[in-house]
C-alpha atoms as a PDB file:
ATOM      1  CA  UNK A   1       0.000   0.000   0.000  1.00  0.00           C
ATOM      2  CA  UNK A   2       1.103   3.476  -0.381  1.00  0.00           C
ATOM      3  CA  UNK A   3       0.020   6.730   1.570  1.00  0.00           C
ATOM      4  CA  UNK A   4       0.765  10.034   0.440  1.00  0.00           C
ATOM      5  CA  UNK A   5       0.589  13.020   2.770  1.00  0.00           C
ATOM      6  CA  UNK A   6      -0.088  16.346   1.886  1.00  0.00           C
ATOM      7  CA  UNK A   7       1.449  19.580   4.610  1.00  0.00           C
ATOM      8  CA  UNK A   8       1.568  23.341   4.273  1.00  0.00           C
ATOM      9  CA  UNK A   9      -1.668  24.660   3.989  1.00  0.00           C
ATOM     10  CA  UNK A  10      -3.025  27.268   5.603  1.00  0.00           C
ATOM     11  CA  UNK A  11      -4.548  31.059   5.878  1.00  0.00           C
ATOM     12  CA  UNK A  12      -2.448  33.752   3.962  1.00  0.00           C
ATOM     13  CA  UNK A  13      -3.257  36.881   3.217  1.00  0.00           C
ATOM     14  CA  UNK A  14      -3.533  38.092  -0.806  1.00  0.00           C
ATOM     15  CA  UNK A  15       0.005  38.099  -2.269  1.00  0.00           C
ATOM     16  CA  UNK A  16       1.579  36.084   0.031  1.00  0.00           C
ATOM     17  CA  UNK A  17       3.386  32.665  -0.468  1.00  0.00           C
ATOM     18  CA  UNK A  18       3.064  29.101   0.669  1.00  0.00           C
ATOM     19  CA  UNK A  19       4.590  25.740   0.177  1.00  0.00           C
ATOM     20  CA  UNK A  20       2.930  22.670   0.280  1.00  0.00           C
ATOM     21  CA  UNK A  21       4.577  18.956   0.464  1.00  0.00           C
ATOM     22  CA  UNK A  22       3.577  15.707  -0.344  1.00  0.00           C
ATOM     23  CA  UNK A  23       5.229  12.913   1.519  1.00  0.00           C
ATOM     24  CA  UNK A  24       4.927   9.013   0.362  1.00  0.00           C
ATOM     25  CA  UNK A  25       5.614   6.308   1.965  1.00  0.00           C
ATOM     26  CA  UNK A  26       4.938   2.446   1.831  1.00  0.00           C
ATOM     27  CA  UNK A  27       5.770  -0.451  -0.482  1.00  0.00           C
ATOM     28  CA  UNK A  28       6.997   2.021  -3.216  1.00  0.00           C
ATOM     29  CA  UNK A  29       9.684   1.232  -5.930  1.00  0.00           C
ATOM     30  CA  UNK A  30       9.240   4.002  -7.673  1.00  0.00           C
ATOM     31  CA  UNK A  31       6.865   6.984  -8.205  1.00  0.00           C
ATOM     32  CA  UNK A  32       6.356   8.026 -11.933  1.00  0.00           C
ATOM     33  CA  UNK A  33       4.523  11.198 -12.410  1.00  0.00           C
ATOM     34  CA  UNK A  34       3.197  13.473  -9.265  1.00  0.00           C
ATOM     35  CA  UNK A  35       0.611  15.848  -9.631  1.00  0.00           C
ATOM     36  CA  UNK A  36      -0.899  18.612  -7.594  1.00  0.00           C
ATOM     37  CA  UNK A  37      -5.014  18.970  -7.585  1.00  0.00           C
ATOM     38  CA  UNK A  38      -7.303  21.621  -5.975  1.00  0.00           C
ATOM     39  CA  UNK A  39     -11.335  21.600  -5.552  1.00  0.00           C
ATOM     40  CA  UNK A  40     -12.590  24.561  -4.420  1.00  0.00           C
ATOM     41  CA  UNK A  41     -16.328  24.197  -2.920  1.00  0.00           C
ATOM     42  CA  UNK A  42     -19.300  23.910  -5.149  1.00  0.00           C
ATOM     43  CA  UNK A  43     -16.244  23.209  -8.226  1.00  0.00           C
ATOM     44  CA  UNK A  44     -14.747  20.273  -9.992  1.00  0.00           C
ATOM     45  CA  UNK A  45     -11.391  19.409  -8.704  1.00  0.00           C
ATOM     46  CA  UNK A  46      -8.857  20.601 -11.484  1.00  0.00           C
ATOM     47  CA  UNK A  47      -5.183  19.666 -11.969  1.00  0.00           C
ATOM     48  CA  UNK A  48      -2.862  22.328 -11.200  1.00  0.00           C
ATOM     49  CA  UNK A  49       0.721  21.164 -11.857  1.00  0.00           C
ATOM     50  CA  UNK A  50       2.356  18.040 -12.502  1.00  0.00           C
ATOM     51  CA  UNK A  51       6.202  17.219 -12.843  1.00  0.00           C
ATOM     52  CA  UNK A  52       7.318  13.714 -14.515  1.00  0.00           C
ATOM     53  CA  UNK A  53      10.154  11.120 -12.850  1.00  0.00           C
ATOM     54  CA  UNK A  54      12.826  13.094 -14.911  1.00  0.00           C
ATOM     55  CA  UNK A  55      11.521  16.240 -13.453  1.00  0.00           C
ATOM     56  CA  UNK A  56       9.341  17.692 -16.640  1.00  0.00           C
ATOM     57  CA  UNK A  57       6.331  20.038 -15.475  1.00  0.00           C
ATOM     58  CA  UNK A  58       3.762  21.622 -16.662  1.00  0.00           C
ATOM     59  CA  UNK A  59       0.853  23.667 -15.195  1.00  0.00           C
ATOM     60  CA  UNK A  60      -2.950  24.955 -15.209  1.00  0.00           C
ATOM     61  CA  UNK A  61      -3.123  28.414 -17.046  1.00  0.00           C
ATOM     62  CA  UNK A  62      -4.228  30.122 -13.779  1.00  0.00           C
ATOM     63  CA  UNK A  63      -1.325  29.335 -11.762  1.00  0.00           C
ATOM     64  CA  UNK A  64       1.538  29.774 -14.396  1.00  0.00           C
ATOM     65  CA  UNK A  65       4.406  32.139 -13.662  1.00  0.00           C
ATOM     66  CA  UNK A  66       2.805  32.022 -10.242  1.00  0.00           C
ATOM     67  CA  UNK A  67       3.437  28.160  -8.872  1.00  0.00           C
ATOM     68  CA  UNK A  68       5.938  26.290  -9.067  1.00  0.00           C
ATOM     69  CA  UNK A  69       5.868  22.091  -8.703  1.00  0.00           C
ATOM     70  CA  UNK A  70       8.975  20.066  -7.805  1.00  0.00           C
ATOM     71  CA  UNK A  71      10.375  16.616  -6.498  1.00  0.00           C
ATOM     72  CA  UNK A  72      12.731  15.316  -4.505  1.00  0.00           C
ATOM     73  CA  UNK A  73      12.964  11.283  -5.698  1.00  0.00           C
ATOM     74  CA  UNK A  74      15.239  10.048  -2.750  1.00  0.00           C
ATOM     75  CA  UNK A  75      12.593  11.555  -0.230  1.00  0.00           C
ATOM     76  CA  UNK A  76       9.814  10.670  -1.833  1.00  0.00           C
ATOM     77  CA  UNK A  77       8.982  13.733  -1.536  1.00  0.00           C
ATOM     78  CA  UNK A  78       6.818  16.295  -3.813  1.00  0.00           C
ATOM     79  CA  UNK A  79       6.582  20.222  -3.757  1.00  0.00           C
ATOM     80  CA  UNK A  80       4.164  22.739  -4.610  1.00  0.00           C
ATOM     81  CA  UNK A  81       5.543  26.667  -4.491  1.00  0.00           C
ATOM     82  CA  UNK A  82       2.901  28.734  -4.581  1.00  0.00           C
ATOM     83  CA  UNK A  83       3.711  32.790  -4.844  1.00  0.00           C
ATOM     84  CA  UNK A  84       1.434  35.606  -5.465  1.00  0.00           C
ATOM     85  CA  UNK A  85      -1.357  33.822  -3.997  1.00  0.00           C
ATOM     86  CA  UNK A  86      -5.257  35.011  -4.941  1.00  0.00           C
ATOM     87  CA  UNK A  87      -8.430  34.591  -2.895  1.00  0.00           C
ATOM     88  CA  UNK A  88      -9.541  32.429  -6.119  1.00  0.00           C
ATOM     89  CA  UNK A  89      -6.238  29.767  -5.214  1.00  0.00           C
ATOM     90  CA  UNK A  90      -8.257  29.144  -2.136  1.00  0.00           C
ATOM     91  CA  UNK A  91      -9.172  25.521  -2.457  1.00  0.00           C
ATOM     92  CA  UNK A  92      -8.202  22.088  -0.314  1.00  0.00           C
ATOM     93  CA  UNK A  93      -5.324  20.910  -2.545  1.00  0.00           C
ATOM     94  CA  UNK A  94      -4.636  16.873  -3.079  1.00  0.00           C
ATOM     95  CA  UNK A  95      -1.639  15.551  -4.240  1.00  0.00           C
ATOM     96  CA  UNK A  96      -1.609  12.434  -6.593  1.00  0.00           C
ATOM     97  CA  UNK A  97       1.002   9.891  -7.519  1.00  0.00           C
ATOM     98  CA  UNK A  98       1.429   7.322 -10.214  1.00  0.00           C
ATOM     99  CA  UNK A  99       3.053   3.783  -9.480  1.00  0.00           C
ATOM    100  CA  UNK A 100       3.355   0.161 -10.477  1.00  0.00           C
ATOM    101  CA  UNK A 101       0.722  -0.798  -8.060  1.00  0.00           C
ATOM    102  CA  UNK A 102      -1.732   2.183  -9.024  1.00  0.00           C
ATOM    103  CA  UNK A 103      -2.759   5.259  -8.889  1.00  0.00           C
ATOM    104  CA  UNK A 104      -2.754   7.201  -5.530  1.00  0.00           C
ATOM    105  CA  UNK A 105      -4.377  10.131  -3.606  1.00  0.00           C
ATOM    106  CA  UNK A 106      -3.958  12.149  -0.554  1.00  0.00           C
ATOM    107  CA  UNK A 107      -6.190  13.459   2.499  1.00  0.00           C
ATOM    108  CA  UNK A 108      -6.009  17.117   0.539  1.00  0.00           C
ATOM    109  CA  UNK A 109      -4.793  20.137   2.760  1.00  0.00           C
ATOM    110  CA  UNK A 110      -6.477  23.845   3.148  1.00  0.00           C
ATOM    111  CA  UNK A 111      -5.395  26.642   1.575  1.00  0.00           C
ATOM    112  CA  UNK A 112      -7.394  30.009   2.403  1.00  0.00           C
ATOM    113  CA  UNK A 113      -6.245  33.141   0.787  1.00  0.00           C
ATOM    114  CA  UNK A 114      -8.109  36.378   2.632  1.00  0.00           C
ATOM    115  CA  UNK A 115      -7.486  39.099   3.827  1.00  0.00           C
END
């Protein structure tokens, strides 16, 4: 089984920054490509960034020049940077992870951007 846990959120205030992680752990070999969701209430959940093995990303429209996703493969470990945050980022963000044995979600944690 895998787990994959999801840290960082929070309440900032418009402008300000954040950085979330996502941790894995369990029977893992490897963990192909890593992606960072948000669903904001009353919306679909919509990808926001996702970075390959070999560390190629790409990202959601709204959050270009803005976000930025990365991995660390020793720690298992993924990263979302997110700058010049917008009441509209405010959503509870989920990481996901492909591997052998499936594909894999997290709990999802807060982010509230208000001032």
């Amino acid at each position: 089984q895998v787990q994959l846990v999801e840290s960082g959120g929070g309440l900032v205030q418009p402008g300000g920054s954040l950085r979330l992680s996502c941790a894995a752990s369990g029977s893992i070999f490897r963990i192909n490509d890593m992606r960072w969701y948000r669903q904001a209430p009353g919306k679909q959940r919509e990808l926001v960034a996702a970075i390959t093995y070999s560390g190629a990303t790409n990202y959601a429209a709204s959050v270009k020049d803005r976000f930025a996703i990365s991995r660390d493969n020793a720690k298992k470990t993924m990263y979302l940077q997110m700058n010049s945050l917008k009441p509209e980022d405010t959503a509870t963000y989920y990481c996901n992870a492909d591997t052998i044995r499936g594909t894999y979600w997290g709990q999802g944690t807060q982010v509230t951007v208000s001032s």
